[in-house]
C-alpha atoms as a PDB file:
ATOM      1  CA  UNK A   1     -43.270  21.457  10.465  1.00  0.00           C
ATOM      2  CA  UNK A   2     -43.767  24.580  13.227  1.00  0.00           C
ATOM      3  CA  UNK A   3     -45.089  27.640  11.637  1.00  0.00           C
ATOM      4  CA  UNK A   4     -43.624  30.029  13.930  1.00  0.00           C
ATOM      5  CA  UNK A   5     -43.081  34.157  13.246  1.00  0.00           C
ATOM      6  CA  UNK A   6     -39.815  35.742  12.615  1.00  0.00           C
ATOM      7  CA  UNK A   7     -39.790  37.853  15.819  1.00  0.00           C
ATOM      8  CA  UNK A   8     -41.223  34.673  17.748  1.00  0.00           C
ATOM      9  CA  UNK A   9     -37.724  32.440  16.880  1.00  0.00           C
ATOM     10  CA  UNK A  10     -35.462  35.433  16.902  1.00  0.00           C
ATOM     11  CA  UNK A  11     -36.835  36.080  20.744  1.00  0.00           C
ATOM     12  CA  UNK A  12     -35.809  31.823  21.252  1.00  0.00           C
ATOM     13  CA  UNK A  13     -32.504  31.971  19.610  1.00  0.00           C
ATOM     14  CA  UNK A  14     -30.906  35.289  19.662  1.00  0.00           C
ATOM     15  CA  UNK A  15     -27.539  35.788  20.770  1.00  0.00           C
ATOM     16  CA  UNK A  16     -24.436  37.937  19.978  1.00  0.00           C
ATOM     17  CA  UNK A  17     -23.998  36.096  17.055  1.00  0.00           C
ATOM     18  CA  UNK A  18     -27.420  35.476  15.973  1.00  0.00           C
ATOM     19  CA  UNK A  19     -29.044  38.819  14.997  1.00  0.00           C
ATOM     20  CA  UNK A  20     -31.873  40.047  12.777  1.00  0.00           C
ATOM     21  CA  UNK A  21     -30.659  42.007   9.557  1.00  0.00           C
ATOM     22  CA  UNK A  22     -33.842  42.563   7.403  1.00  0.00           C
ATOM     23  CA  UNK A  23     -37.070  41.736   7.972  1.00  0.00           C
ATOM     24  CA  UNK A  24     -37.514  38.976   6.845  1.00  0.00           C
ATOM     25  CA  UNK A  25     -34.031  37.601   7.507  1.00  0.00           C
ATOM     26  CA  UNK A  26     -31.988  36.246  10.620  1.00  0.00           C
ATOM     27  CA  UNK A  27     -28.386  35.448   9.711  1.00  0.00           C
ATOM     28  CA  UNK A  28     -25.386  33.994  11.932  1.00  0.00           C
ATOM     29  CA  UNK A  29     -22.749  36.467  11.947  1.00  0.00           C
ATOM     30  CA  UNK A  30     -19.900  33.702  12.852  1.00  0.00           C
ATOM     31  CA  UNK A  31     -20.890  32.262   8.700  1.00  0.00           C
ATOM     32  CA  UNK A  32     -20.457  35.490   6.906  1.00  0.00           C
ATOM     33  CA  UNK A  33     -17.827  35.072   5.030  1.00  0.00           C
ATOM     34  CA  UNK A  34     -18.127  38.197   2.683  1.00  0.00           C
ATOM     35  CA  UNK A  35     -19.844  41.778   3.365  1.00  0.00           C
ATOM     36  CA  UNK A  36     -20.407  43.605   0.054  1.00  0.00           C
ATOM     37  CA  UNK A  37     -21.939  47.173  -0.338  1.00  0.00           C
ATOM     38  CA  UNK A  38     -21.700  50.240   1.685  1.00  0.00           C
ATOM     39  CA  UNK A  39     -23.909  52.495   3.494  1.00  0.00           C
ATOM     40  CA  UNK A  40     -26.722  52.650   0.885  1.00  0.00           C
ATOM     41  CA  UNK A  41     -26.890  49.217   1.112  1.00  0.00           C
ATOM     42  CA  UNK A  42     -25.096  46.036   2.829  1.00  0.00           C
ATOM     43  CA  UNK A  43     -25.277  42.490   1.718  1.00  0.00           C
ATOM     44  CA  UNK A  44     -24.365  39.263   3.761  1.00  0.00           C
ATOM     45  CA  UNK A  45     -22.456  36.525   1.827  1.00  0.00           C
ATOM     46  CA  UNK A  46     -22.664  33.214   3.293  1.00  0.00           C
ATOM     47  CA  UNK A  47     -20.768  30.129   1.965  1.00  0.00           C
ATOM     48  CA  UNK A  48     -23.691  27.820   2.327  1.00  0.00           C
ATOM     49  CA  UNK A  49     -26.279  29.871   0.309  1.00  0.00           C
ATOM     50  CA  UNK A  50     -26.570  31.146  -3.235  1.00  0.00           C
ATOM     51  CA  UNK A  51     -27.837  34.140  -2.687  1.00  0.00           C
ATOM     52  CA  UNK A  52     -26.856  37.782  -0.571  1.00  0.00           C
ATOM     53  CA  UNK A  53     -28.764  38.806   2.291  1.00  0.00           C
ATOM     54  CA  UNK A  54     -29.465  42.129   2.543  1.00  0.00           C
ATOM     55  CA  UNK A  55     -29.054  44.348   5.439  1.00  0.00           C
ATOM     56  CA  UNK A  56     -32.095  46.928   6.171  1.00  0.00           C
ATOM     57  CA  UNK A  57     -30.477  50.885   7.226  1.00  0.00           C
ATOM     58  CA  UNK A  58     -31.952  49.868  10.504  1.00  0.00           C
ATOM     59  CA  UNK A  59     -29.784  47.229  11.477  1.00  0.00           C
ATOM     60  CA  UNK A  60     -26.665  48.563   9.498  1.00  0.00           C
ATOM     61  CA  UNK A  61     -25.231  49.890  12.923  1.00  0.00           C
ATOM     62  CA  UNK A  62     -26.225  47.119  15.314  1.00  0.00           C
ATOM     63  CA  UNK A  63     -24.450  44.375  12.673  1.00  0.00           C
ATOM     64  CA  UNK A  64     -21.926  46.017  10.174  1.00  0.00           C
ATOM     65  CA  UNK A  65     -19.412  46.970  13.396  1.00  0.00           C
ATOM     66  CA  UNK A  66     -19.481  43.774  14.857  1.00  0.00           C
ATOM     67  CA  UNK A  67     -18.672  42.072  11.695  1.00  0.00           C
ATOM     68  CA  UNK A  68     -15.578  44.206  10.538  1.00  0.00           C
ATOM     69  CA  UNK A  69     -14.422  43.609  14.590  1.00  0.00           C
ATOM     70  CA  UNK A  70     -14.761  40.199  13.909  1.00  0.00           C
ATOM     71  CA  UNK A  71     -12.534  40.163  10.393  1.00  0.00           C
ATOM     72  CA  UNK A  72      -9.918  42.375  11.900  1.00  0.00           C
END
């Protein structure tokens, strides 16, 4: 096991499709399958996890754009 910060990996692995959403999370925009919510609050839906992952107010205009580009 590495321990390793959030903001350490993210500056290893970030790409267009790899982007921070909360802090504490780091999702790959290529698996969203679902986005649920609106501007008070997004959520990530992923087909390999139970849960949502939430998107901060932050990052709702870095990551909510791409992903409708990507659906259309």
């Amino acid at each position: 096991m590495i321990r390793i910060s959030l903001s350490n990996l993210l500056n290893q692995i970030e790409t267009t499709m790899i982007k921070k959403c909360h802090r504490s999370y780091i999702a790959h925009l290529g698996k969203v399958k679902n986005i649920k919510g609106n501007a008070q609050g997004y959520k990530l839906i992923l087909p390999e996890i139970e849960f949502e992952i939430p998107v901060s107010r932050s990052f709702i205009s870095s990551i909510i754009p791409q992903l409708k580009m990507a659906k259309k």
